[in-house]
N, C-alpha and C. Protein backbone atom coordinates (compact mmCIF):
# COMPACT_ATOMS: atom_id res chain seq x y z
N UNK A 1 -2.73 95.57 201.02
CA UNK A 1 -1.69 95.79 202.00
C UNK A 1 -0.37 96.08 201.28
N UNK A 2 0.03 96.87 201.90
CA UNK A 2 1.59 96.87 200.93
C UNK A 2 2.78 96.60 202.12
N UNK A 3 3.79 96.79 201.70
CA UNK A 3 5.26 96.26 202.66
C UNK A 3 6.19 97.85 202.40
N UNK A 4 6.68 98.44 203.44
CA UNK A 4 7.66 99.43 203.16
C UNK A 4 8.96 99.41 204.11
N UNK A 5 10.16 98.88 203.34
CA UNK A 5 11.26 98.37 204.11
C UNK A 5 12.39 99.23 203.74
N UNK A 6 12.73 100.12 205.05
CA UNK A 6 14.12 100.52 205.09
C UNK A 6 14.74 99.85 205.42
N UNK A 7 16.03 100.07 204.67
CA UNK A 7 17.62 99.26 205.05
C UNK A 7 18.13 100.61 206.17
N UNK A 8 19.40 99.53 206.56
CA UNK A 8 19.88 100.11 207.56
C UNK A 8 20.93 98.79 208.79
N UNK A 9 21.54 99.03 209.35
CA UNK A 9 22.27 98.57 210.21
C UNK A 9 21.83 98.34 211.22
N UNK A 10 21.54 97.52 211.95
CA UNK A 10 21.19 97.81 213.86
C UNK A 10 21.71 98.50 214.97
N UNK A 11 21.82 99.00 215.88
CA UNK A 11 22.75 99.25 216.39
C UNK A 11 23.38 100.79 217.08
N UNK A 12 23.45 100.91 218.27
CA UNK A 12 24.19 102.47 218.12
C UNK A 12 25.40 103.16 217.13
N UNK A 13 25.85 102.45 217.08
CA UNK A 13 27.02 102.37 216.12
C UNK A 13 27.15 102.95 214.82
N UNK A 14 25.95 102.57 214.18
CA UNK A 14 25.43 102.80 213.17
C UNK A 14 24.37 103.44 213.22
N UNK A 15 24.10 104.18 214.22
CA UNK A 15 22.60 105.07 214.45
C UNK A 15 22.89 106.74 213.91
N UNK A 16 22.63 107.37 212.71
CA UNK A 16 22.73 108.61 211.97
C UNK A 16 23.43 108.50 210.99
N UNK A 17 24.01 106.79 210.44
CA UNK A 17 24.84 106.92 209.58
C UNK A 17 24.28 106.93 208.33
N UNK A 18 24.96 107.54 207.37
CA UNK A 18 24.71 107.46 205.70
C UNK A 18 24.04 106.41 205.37
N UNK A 19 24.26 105.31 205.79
CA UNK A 19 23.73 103.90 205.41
C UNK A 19 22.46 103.08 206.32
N UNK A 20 21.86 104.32 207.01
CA UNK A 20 20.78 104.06 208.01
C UNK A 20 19.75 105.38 207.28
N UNK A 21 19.67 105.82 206.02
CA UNK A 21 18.87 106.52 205.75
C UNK A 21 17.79 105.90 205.56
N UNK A 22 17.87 104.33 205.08
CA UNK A 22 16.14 103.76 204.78
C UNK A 22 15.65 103.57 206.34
N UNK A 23 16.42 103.72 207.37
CA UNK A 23 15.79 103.55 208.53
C UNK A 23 14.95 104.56 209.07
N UNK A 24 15.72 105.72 208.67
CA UNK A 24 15.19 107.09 209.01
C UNK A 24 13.99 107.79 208.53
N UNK A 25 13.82 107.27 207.63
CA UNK A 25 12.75 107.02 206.58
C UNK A 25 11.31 106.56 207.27
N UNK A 26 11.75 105.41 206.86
CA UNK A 26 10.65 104.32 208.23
C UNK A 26 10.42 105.30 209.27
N UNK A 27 11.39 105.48 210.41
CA UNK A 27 10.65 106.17 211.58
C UNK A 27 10.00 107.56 211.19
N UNK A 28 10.60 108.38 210.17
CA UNK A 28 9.76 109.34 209.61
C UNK A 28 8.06 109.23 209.02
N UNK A 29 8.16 107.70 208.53
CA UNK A 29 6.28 107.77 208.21
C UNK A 29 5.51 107.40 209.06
N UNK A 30 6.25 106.26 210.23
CA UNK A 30 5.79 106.11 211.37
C UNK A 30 5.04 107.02 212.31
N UNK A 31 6.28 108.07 212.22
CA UNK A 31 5.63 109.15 212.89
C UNK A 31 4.70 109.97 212.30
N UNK A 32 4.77 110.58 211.08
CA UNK A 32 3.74 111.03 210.41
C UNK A 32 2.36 110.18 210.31
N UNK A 33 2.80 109.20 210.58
CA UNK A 33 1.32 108.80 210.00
C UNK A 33 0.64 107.47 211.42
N UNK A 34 1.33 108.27 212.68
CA UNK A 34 1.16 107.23 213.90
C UNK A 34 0.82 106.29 213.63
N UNK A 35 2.14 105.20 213.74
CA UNK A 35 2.05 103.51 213.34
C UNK A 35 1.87 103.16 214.73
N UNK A 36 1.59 101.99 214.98
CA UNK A 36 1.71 101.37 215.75
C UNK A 36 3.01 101.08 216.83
N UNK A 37 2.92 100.89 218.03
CA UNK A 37 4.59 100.35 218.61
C UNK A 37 5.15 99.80 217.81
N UNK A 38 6.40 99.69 217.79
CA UNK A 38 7.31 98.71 216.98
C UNK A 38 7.59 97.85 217.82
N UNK A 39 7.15 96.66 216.87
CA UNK A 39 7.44 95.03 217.62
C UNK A 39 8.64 94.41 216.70
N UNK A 40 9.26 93.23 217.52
CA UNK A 40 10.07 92.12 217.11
C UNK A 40 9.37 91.67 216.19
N UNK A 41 9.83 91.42 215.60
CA UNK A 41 9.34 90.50 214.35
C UNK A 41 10.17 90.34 212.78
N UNK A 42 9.75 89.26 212.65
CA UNK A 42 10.94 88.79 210.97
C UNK A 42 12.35 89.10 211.20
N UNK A 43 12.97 89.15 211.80
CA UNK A 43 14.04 89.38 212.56
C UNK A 43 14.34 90.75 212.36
N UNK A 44 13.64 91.73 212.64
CA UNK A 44 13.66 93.62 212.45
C UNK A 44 12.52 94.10 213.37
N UNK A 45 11.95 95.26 212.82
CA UNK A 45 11.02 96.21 213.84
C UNK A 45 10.34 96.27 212.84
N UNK A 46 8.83 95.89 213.07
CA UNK A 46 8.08 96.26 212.25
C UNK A 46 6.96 97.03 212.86
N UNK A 47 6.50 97.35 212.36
CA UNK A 47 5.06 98.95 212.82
C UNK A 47 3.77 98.21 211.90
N UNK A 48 3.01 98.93 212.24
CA UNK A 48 1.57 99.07 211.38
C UNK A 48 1.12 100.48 211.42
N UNK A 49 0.36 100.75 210.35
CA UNK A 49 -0.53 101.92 210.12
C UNK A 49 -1.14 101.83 208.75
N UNK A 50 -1.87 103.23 208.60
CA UNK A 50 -2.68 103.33 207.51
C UNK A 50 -2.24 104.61 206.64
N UNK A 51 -2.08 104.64 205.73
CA UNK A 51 -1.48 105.45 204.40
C UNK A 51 -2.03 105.37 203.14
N UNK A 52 -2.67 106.72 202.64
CA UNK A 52 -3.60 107.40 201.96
C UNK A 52 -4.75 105.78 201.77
N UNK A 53 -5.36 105.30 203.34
CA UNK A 53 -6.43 104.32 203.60
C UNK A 53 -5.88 103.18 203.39
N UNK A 54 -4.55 102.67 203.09
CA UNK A 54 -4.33 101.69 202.68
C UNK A 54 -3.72 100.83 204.11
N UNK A 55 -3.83 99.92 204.29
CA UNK A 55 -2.74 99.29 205.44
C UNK A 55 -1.29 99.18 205.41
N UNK A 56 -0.60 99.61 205.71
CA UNK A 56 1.23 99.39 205.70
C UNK A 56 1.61 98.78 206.45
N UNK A 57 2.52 98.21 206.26
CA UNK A 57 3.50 97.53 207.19
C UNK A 57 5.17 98.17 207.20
N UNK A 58 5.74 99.05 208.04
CA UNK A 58 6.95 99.23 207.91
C UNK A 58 7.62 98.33 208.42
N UNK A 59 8.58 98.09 207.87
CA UNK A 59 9.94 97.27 208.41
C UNK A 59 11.48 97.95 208.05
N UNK A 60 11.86 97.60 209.25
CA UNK A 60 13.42 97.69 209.52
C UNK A 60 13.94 96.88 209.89
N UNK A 61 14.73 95.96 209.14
CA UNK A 61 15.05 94.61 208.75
C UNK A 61 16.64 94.57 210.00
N UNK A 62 16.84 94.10 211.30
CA UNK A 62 17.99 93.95 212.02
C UNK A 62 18.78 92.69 211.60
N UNK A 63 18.76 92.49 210.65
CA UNK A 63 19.99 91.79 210.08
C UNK A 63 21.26 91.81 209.50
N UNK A 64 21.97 93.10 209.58
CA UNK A 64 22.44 94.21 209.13
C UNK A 64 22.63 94.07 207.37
N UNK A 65 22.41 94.97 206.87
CA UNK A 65 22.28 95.22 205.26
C UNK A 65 22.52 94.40 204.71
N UNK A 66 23.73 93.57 204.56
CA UNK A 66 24.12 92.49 203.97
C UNK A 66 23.14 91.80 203.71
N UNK A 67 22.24 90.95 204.63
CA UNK A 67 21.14 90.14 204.82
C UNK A 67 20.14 90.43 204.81
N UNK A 68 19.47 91.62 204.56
CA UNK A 68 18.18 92.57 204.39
C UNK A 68 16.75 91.36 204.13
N UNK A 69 17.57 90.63 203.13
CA UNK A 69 16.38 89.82 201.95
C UNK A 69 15.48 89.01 203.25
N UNK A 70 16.50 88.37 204.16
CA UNK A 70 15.79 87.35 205.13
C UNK A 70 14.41 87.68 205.78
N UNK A 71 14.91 89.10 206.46
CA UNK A 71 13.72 89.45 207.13
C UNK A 71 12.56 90.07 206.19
N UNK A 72 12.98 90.23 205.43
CA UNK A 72 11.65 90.81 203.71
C UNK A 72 11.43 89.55 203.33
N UNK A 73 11.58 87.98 203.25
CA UNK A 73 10.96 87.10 202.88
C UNK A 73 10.45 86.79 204.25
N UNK A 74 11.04 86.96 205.24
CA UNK A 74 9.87 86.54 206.31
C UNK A 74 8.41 87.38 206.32
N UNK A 75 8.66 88.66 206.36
CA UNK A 75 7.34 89.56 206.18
C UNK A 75 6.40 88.76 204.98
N UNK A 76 7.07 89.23 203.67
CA UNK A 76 6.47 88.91 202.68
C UNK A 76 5.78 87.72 202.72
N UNK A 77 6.66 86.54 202.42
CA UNK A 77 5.43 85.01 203.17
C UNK A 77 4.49 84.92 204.42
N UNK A 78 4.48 85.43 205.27
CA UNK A 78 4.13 85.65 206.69
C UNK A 78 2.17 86.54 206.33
N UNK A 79 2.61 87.85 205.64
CA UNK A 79 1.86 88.57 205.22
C UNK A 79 1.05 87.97 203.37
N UNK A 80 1.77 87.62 203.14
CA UNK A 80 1.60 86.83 201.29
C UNK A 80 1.28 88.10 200.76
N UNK A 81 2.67 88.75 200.87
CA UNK A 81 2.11 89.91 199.87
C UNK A 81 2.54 90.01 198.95
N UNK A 82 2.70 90.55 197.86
CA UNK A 82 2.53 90.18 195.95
C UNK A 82 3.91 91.49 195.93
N UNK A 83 4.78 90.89 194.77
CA UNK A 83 5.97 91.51 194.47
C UNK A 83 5.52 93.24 194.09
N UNK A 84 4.22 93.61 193.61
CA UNK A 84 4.02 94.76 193.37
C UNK A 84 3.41 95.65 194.08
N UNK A 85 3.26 95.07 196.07
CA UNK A 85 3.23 95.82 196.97
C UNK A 85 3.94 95.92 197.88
N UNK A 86 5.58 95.32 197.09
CA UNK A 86 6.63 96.14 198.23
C UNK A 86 7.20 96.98 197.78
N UNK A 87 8.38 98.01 198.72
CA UNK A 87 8.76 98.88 198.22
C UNK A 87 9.58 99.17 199.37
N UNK A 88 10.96 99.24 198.67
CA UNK A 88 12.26 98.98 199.31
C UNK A 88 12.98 100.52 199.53
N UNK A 89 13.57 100.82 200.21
CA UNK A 89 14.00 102.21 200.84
C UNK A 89 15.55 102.19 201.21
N UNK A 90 16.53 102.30 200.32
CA UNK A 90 17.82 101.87 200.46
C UNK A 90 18.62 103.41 200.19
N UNK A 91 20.01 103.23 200.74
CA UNK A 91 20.76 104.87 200.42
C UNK A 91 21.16 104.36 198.87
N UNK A 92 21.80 105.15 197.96
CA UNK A 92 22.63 105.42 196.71
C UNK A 92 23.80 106.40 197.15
N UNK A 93 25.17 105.70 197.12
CA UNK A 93 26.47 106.84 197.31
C UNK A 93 26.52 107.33 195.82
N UNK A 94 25.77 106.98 194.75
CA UNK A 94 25.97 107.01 193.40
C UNK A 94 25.12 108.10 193.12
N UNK A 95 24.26 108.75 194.05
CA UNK A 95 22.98 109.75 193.52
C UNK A 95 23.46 110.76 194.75
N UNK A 96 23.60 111.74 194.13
CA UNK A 96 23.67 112.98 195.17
C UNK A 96 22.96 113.13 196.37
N UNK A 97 23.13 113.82 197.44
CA UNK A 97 22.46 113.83 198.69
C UNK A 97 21.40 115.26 198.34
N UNK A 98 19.82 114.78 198.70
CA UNK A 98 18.90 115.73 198.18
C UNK A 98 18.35 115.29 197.09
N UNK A 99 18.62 114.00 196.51
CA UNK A 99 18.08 113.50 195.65
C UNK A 99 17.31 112.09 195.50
N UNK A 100 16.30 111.54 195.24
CA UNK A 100 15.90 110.24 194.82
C UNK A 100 15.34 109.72 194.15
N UNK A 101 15.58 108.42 193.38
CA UNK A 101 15.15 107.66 192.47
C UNK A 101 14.16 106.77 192.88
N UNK A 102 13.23 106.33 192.44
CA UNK A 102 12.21 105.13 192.40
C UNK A 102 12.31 104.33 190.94
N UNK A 103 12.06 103.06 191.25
CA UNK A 103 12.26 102.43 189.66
C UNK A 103 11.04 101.29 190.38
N UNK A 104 10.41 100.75 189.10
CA UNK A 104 9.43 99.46 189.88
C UNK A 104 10.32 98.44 189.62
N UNK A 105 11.55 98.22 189.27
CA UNK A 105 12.41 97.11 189.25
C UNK A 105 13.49 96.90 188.66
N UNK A 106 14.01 96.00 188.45
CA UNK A 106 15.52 96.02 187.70
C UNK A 106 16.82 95.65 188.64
N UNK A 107 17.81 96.07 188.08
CA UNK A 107 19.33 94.85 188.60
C UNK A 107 19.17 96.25 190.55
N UNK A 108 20.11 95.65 191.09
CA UNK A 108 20.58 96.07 192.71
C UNK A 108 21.70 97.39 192.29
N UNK A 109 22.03 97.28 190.99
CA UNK A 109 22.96 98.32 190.84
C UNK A 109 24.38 98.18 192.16
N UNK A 110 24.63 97.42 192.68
CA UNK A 110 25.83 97.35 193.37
C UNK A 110 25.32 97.10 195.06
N UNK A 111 23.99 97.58 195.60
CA UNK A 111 23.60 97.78 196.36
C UNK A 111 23.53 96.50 197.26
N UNK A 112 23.96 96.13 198.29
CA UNK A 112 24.43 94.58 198.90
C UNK A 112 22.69 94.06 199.85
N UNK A 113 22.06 95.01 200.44
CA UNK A 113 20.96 94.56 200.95
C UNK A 113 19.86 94.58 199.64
N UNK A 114 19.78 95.05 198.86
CA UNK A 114 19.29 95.20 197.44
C UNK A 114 19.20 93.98 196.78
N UNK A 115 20.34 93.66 196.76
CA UNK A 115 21.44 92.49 196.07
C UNK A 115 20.56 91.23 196.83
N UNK A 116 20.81 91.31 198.00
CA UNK A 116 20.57 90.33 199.06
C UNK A 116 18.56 89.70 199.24
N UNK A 117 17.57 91.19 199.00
CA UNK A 117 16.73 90.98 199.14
C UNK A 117 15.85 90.58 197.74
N UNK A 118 17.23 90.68 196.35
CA UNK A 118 16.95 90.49 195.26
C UNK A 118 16.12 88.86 195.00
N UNK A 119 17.78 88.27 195.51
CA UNK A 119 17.79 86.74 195.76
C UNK A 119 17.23 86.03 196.87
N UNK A 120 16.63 86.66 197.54
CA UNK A 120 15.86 85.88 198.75
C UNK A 120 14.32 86.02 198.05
N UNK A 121 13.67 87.04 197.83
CA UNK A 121 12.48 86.88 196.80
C UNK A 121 12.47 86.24 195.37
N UNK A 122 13.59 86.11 195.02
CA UNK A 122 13.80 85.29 193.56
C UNK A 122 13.28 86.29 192.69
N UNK A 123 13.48 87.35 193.16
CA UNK A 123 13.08 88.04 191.46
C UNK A 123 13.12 89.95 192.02
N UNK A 124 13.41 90.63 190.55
CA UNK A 124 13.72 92.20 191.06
C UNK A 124 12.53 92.81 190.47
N UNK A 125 11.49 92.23 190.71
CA UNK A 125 10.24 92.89 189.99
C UNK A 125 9.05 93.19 191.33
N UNK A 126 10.35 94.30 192.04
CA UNK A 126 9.44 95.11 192.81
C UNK A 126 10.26 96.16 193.27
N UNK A 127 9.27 97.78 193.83
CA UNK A 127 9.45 98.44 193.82
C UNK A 127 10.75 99.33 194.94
N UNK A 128 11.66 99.59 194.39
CA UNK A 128 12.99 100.52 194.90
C UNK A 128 12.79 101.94 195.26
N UNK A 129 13.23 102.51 196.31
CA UNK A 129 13.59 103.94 196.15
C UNK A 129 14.99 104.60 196.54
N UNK A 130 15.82 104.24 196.02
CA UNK A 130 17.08 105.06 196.27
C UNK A 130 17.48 106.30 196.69
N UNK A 131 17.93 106.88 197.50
CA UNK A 131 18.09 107.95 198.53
C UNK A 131 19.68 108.17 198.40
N UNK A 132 20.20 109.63 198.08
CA UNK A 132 21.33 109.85 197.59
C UNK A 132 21.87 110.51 198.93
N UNK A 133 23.33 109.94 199.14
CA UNK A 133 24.02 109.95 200.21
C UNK A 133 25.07 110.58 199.50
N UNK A 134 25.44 110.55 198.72
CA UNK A 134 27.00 110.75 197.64
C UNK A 134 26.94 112.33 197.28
N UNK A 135 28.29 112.80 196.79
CA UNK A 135 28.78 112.01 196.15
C UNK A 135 30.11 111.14 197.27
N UNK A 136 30.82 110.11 196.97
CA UNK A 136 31.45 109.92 197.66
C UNK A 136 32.81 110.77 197.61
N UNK A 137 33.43 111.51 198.42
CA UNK A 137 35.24 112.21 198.14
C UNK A 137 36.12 111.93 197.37
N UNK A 138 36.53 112.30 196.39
CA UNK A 138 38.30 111.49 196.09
C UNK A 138 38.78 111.08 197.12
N UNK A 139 39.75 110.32 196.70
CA UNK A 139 40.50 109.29 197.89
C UNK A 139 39.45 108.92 199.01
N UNK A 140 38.08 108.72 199.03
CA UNK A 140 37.55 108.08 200.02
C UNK A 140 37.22 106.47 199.76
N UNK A 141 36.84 105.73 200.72
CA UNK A 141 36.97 103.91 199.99
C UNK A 141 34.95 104.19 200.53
N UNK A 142 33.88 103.74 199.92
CA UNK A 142 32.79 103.79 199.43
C UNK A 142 32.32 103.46 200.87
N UNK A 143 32.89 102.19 201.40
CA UNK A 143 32.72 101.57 202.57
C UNK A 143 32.82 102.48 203.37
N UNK A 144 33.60 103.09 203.64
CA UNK A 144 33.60 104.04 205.40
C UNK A 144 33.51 105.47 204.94
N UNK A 145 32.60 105.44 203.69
CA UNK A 145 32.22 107.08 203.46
C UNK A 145 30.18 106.23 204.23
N UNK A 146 29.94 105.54 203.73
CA UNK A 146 28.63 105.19 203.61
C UNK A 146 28.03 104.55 205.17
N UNK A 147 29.41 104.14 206.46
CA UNK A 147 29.15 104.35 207.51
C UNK A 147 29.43 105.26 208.41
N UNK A 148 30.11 106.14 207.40
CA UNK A 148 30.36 107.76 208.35
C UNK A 148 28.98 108.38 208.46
N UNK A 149 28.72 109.00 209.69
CA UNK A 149 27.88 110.31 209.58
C UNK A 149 27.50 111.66 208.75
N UNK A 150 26.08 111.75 208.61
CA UNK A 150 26.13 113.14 207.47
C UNK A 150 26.83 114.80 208.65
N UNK A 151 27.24 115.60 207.72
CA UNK A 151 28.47 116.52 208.05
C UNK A 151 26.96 117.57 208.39
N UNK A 152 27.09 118.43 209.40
CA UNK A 152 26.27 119.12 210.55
C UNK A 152 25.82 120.12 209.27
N UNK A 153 26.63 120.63 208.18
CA UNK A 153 25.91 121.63 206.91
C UNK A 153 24.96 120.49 206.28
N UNK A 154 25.01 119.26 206.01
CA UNK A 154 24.47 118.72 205.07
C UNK A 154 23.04 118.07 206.37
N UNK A 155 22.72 118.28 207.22
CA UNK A 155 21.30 118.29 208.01
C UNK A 155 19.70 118.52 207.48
N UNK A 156 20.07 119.73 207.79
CA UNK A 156 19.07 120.21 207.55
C UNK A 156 18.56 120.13 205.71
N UNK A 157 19.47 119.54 204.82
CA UNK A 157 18.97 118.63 203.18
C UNK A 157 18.52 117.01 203.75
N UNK A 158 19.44 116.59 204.84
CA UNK A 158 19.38 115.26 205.03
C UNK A 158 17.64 115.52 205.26
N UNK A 159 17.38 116.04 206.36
CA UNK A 159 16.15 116.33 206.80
C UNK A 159 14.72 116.54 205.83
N UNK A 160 15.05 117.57 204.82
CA UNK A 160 14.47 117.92 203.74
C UNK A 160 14.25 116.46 202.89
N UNK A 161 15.04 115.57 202.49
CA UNK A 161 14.74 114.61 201.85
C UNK A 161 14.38 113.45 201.94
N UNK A 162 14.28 113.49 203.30
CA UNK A 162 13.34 112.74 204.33
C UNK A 162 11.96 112.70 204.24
N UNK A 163 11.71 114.19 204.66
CA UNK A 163 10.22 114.47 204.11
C UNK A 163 10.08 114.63 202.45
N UNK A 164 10.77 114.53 201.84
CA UNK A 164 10.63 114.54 200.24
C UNK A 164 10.49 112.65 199.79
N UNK A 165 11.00 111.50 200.96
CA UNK A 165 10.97 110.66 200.26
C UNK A 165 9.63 110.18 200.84
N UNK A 166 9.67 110.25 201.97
CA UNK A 166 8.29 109.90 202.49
C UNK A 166 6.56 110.04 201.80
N UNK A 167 7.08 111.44 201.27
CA UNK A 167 5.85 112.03 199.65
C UNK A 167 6.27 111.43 198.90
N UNK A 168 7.20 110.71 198.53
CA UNK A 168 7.28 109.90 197.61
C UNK A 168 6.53 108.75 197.99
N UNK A 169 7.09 107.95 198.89
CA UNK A 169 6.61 106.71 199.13
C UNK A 169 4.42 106.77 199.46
N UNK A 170 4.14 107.91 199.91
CA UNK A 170 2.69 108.28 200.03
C UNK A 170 2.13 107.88 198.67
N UNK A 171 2.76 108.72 197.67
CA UNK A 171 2.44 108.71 196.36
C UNK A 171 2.21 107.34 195.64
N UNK A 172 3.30 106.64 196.08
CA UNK A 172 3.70 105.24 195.57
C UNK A 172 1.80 104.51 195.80
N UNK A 173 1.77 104.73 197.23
CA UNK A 173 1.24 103.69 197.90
C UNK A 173 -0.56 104.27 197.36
N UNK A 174 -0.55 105.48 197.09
CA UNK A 174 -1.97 106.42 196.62
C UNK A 174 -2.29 106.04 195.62
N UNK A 175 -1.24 106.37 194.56
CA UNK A 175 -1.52 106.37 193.01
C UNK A 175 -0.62 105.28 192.01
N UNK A 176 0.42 105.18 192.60
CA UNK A 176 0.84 103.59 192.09
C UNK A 176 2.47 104.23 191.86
N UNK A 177 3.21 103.33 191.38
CA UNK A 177 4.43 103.47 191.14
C UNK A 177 5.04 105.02 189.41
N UNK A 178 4.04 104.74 188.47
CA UNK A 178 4.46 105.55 187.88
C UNK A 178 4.06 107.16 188.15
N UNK A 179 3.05 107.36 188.82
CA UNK A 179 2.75 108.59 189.00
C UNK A 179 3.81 108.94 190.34
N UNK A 180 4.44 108.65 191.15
CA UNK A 180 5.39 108.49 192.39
C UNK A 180 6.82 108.50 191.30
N UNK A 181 7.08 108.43 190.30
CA UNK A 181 8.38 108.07 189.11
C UNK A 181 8.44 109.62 188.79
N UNK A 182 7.00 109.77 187.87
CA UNK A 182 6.90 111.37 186.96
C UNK A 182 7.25 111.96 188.09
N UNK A 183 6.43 112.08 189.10
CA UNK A 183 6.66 113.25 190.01
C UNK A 183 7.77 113.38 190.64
N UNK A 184 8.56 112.49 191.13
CA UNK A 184 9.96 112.52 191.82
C UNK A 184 11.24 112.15 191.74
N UNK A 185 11.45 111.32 190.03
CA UNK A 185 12.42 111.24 189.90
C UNK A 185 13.00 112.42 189.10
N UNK A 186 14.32 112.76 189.00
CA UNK A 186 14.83 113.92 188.64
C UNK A 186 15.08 114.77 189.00
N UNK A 187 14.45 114.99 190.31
CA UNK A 187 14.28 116.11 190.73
C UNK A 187 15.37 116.32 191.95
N UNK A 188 15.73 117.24 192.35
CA UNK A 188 16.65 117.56 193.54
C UNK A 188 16.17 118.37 194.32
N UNK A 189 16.14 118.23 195.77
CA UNK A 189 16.12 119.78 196.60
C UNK A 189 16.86 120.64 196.32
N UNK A 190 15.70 121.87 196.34
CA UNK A 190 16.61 123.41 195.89
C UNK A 190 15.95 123.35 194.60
N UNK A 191 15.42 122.87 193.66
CA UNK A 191 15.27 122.76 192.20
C UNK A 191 14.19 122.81 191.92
């Protein structure tokens, strides 16, 4: 079984924003890969389905970002699933938009639900995929670039890397974390 958790905010408010891309995510494999209704649960929305035969569990953690970790240790204990079948779906203002990283572990890099779901599992030895929202503007403050909305030209990439992370995360869950690394880190749409 594995665990696949977008970050994201709850909320209309926050519904298309920069910082709701791991959400968008989620409902993107959902739909590709018809999950189940989304139920209450661990304090988020979680789904079920099956991906390249495997069982998934998506989650979208409603605790807003800050607190991400809570509802990923509720899944995780709930389900007892092992640090090397989750795999976390967060934005980067630090990685260009059209672009994403996977790492199987290491520091939050600044990232606050990252940060958050670091220390609620007690350990960063499981799998990330960072999703580039950035770069952020001169004179913009990081914070209200990352709950603004993506700009009506930058769509149809937002869109594109949607379905580019989702083949990522397939990959992850098929062939394991380094073959999902070779194949997709580095790389940019358009390239």
């Amino acid at each position: 079984m594995k665990l696949v958790v977008g970050l994201g905010n709850p909320g209309r408010k926050y519904e298309e924003t920069r910082h709701n891309i791991g959400f968008e995510v989620i409902r993107g494999l959902a739909t590709r890969h018809h999950a189940d209704s989304a139920r209450a649960k661990f304090d988020g929305e979680l789904q079920e389905c099956h991906i390249q035969g495997t069982r998934t569990l998506l989650l979208m953690p409603h605790t807003f970002m800050n607190l991400s970790g809570r509802s990923v240790r509720q899944a995780f204990d709930f389900y007892k699933i092992t640090l090397g079948n989750v795999l976390l779906v967060c934005d980067d203002f630090n990685l260009a938009l059209g672009t994403i990283r996977l790492r199987a572990g290491g520091s939050h890099g600044g990232q606050k639900g990252l940060a958050d779901t670091i220390g609620q599992l007690g350990s960063d030895e499981f799998a990330r995929l960072r999703v580039g929202i950035g770069p952020v503007p001169d004179r913009w403050d990081p914070a209200e670039f990352v709950l603004g909305k993506f700009a009506k030209a930058e769509q149809s990439t937002v869109e594109s890397q949607i379905i580019q992370t989702c083949n990522a995360i397939e990959t992850w869950i098929g062939d394991g974390i380094d073959r999902a690394m070779n194949q997709y880190n580095g790389s940019q749409l358009g390239n």
